[in-house]
C-alpha atoms as a PDB file:
ATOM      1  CA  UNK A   1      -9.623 -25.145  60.222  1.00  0.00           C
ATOM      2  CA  UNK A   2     -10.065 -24.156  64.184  1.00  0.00           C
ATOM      3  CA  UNK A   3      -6.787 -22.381  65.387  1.00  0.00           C
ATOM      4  CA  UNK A   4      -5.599 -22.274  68.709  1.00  0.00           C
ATOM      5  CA  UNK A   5      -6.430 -18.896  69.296  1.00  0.00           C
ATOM      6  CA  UNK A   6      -9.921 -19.304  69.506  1.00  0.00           C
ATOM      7  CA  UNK A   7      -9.287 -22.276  72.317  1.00  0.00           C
ATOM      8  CA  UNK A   8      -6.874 -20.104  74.514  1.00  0.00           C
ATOM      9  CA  UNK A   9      -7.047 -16.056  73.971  1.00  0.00           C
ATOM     10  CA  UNK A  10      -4.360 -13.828  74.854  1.00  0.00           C
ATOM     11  CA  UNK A  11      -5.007 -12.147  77.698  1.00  0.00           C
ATOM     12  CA  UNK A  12      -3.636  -8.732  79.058  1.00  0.00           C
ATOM     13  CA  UNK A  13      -2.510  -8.836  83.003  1.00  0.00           C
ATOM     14  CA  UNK A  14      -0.817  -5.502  83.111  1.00  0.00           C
ATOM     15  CA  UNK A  15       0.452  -2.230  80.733  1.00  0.00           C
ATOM     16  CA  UNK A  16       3.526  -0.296  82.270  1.00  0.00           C
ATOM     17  CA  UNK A  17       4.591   2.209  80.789  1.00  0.00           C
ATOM     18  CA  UNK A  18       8.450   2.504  80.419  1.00  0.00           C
ATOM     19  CA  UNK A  19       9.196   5.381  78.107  1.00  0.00           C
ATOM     20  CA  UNK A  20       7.392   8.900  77.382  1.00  0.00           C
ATOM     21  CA  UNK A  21       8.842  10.148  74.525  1.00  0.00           C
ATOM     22  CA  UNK A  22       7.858  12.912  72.123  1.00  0.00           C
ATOM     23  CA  UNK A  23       6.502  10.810  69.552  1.00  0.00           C
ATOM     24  CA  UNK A  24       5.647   7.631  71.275  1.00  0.00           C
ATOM     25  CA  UNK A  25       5.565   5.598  74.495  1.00  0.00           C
ATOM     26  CA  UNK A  26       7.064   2.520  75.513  1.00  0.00           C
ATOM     27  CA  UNK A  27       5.123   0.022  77.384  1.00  0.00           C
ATOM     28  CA  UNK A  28       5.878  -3.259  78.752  1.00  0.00           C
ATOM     29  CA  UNK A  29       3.317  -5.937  78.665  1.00  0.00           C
ATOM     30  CA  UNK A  30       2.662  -8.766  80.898  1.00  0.00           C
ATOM     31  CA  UNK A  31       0.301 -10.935  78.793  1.00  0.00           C
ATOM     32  CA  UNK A  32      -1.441 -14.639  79.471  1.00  0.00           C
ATOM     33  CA  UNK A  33      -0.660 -16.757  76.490  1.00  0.00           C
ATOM     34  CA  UNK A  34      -1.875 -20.375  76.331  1.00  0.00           C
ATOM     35  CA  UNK A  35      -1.355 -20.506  80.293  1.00  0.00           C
ATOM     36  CA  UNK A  36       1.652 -18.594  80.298  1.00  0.00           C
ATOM     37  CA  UNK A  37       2.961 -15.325  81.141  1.00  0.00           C
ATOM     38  CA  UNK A  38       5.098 -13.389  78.751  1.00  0.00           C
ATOM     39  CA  UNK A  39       6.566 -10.032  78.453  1.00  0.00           C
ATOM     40  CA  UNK A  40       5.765  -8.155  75.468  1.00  0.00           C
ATOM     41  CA  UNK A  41       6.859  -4.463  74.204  1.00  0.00           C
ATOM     42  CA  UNK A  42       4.145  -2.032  72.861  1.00  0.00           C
ATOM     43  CA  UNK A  43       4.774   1.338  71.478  1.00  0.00           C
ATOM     44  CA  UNK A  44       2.025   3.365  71.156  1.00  0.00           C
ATOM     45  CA  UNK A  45       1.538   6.195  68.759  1.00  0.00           C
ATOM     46  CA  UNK A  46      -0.989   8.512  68.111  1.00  0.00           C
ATOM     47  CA  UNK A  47      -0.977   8.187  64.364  1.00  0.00           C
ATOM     48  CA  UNK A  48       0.048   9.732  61.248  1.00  0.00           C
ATOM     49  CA  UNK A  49      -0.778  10.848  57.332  1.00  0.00           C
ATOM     50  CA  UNK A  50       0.694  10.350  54.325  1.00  0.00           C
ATOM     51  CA  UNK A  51       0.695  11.713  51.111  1.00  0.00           C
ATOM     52  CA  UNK A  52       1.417  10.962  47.094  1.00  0.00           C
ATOM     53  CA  UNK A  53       1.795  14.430  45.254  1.00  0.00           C
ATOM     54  CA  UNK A  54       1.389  13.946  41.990  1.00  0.00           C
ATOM     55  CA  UNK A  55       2.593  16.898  39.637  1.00  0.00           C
ATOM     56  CA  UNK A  56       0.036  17.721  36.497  1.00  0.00           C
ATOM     57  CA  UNK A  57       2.972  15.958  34.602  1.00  0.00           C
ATOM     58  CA  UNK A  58       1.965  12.825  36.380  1.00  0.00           C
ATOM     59  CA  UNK A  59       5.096  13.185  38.337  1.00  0.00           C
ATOM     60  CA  UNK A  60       5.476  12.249  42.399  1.00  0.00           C
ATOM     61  CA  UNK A  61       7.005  14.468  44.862  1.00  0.00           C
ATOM     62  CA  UNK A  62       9.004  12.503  47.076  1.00  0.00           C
ATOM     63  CA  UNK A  63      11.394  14.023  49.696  1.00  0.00           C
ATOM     64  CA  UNK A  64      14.881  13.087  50.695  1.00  0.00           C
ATOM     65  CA  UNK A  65      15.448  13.115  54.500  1.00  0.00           C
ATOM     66  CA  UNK A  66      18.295  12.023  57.116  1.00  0.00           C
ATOM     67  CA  UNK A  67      16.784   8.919  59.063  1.00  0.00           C
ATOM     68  CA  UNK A  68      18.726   8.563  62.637  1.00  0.00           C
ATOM     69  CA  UNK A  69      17.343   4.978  63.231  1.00  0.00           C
ATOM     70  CA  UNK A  70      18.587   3.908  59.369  1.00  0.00           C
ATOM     71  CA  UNK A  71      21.781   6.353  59.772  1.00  0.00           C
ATOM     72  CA  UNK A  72      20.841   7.523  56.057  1.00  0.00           C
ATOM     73  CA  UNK A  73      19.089   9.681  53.963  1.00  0.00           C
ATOM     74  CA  UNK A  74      15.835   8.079  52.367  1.00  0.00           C
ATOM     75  CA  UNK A  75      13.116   8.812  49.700  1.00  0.00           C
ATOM     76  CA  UNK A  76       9.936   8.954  51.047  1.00  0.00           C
ATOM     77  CA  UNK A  77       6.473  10.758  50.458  1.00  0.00           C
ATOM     78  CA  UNK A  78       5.785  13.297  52.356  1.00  0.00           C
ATOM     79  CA  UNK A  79       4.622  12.725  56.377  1.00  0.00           C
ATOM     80  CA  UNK A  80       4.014  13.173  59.799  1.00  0.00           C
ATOM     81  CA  UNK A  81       2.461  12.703  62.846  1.00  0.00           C
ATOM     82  CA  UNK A  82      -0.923  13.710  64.125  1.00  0.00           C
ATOM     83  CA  UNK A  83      -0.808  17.498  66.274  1.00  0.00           C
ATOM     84  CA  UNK A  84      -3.342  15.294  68.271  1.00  0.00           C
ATOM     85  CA  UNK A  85      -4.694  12.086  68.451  1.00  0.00           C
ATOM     86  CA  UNK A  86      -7.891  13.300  67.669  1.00  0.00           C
ATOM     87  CA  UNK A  87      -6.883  15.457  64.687  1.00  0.00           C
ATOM     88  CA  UNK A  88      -8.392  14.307  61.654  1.00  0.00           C
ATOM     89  CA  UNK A  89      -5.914  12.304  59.184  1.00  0.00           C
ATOM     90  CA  UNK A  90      -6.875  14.413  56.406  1.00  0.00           C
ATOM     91  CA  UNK A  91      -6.196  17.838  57.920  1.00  0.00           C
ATOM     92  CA  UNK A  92      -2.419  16.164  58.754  1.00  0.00           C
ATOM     93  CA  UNK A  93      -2.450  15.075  55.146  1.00  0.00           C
ATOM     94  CA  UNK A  94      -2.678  18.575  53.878  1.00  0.00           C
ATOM     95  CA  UNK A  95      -0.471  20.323  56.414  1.00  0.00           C
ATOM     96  CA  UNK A  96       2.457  17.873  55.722  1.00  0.00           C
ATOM     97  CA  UNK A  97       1.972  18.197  51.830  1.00  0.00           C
ATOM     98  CA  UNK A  98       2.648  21.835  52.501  1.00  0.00           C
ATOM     99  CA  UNK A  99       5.049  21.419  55.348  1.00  0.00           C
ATOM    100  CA  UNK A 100       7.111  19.420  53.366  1.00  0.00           C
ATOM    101  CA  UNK A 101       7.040  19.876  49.808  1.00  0.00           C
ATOM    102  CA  UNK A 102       5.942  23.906  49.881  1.00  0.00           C
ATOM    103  CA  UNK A 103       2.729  22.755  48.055  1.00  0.00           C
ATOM    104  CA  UNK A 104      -0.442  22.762  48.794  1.00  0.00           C
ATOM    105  CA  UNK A 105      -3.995  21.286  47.354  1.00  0.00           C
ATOM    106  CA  UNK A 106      -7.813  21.490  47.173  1.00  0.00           C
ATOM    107  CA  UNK A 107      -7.820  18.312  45.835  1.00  0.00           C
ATOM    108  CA  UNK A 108      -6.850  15.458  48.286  1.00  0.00           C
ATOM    109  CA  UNK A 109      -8.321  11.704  48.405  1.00  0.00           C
ATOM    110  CA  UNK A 110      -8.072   9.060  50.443  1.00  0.00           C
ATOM    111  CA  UNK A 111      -5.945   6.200  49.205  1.00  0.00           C
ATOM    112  CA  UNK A 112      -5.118   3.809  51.900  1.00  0.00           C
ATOM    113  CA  UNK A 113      -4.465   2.741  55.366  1.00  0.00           C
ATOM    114  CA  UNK A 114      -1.280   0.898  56.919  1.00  0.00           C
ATOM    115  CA  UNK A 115      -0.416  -0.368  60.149  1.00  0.00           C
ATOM    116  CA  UNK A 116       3.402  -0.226  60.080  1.00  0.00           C
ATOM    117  CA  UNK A 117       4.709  -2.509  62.306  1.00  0.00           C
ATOM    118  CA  UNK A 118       1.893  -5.116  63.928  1.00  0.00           C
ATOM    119  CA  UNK A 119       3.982  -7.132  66.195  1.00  0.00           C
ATOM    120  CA  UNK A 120       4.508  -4.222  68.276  1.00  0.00           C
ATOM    121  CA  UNK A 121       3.174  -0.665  67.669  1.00  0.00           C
ATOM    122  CA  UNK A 122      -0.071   0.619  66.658  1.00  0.00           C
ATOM    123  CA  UNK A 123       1.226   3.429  64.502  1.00  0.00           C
ATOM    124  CA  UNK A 124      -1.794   3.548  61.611  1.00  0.00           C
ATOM    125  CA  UNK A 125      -0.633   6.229  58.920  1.00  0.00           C
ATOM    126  CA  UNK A 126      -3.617   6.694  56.310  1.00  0.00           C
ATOM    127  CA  UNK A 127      -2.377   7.812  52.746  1.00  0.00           C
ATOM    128  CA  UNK A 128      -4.198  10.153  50.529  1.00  0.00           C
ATOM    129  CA  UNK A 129      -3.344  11.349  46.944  1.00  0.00           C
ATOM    130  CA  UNK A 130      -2.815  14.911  46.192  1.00  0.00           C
ATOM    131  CA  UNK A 131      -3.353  16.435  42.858  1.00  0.00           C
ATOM    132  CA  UNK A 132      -4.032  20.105  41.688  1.00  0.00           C
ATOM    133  CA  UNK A 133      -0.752  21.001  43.446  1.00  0.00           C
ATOM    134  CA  UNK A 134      -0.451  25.068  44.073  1.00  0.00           C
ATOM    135  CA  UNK A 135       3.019  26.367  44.740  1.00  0.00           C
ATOM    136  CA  UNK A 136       3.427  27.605  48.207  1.00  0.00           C
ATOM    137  CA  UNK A 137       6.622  27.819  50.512  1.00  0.00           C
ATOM    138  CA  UNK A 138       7.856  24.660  52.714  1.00  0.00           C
ATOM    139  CA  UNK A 139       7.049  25.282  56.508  1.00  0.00           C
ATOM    140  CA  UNK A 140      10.055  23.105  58.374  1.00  0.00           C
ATOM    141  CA  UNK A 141      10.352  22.033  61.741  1.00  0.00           C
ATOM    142  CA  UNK A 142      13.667  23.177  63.187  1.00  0.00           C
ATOM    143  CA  UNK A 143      14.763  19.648  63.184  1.00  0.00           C
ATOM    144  CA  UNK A 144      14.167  18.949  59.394  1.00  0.00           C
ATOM    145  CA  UNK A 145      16.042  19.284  56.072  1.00  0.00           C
ATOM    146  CA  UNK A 146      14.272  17.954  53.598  1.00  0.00           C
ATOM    147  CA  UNK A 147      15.086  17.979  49.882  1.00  0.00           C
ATOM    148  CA  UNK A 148      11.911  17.769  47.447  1.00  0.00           C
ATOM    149  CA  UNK A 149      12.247  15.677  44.106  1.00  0.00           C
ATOM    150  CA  UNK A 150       9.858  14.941  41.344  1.00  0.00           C
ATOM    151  CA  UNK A 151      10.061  11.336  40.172  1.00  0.00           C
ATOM    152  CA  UNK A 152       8.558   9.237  37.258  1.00  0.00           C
ATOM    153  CA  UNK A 153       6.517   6.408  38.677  1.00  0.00           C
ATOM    154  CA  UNK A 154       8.586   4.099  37.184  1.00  0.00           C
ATOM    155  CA  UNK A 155      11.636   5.007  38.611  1.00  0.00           C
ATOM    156  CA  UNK A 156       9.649   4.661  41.813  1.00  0.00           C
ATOM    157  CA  UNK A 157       8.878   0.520  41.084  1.00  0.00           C
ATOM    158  CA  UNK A 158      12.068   0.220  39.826  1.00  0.00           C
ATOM    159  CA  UNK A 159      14.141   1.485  43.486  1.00  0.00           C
ATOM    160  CA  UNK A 160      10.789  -0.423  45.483  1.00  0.00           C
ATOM    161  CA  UNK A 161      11.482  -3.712  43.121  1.00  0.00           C
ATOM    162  CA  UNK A 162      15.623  -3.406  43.997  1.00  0.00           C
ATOM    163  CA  UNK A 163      15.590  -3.478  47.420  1.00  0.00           C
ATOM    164  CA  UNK A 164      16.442   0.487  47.238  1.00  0.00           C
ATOM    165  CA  UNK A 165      13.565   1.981  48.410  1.00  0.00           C
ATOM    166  CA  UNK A 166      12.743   0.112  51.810  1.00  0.00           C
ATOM    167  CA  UNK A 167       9.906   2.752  53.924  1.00  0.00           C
ATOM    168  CA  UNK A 168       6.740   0.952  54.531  1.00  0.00           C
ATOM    169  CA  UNK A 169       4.352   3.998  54.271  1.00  0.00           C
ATOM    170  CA  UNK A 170       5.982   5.003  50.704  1.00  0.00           C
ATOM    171  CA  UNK A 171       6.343   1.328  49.286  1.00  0.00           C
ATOM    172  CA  UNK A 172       2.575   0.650  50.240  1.00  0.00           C
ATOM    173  CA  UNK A 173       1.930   4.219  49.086  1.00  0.00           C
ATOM    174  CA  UNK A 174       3.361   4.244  45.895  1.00  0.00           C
ATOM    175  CA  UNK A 175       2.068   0.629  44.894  1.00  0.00           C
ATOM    176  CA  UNK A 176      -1.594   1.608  45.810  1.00  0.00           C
ATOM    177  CA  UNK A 177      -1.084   4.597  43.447  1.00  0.00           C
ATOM    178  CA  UNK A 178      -0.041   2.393  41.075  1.00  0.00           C
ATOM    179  CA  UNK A 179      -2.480  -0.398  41.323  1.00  0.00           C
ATOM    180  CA  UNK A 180      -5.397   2.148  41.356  1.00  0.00           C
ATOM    181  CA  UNK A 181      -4.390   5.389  38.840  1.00  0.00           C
ATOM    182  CA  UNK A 182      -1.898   3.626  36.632  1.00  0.00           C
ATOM    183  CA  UNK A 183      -3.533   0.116  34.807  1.00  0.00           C
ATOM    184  CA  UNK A 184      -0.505  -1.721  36.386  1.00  0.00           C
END
């Protein structure tokens, strides 16, 4: 089957950028679309790691966090953003393990990669798992309170599978643990 978008590309006239913000920037788009211009948003962001801790019980460490755009706290794994879009993934992974959770590992692999929101930002966050986790001391930004939990993985599907648990990154996260590490 032949789509359309092999007939008639999308094509990119101009990128302005709006916004310059601290984490991302705000373009708008003027784009050629089957013969006709549209306006399209684009957020750009440099990128981000993830992490599932799992304890040598076989436990996660997740960590509760105040969201401003969901005005609520959330459960999450631990994350953040790249120092530099250039920074490798991996060296974020193991900062924000520490960061976050006040442990730290030697023993970090990569799980997957998500885009988080296609139609229009080109955040990529790749996801590692951490085991071998040595007690260290959290390392927050001034901006942060974050609360660290340990949580069965079933208690995990069971918030994802109610509608409870609603963060891209840690759904995708979690469920990748699960299909790989747990026979699922």
């Amino acid at each position: 089957m032949e789509g359309k978008c092999q007939d008639a590309p999308v094509k990119r006239l101009e990128r302005n950028l709006k916004y310059k913000g601290n984490i991302l920037d705000v373009y708008e788009d003027v784009v050629e679309v089957n013969g006709h211009k549209a306006h399209w948003d684009f957020i750009h962001h440099d990128g981000a790691a993830a992490v599932v801790p799992v304890t040598d019980e076989g436990k996660i460490l997740m960590v509760r966090q105040y969201r401003n755009a969901l005005d609520r706290y959330t459960l999450e794994i631990p994350a953040g953003k790249l120092d530099s879009p250039d920074e490798p993934k991996i060296q974020c992974a193991y900062r924000e393990l520490e960061e976050e959770t006040g442990f730290k590992t030697e023993d970090m692999e990569y799980l997957i990669s998500v885009n988080t929101t296609v139609a229009f930002c080109n955040e990529a966050i790749d996801i590692f798992v951490a085991r071998n986790l040595i007690p260290s001391s959290q390392h927050l930004d001034e901006d942060e309170e974050i609360q660290v939990e340990a949580w069965d993985v079933e208690e995990l599907k069971k918030l994802i599978y109610s509608g409870k648990m609603t963060d891209g990154k840690t759904v995708a996260g979690i469920m990748a643990y699960v299909g790989k590490y747990c026979g699922d």
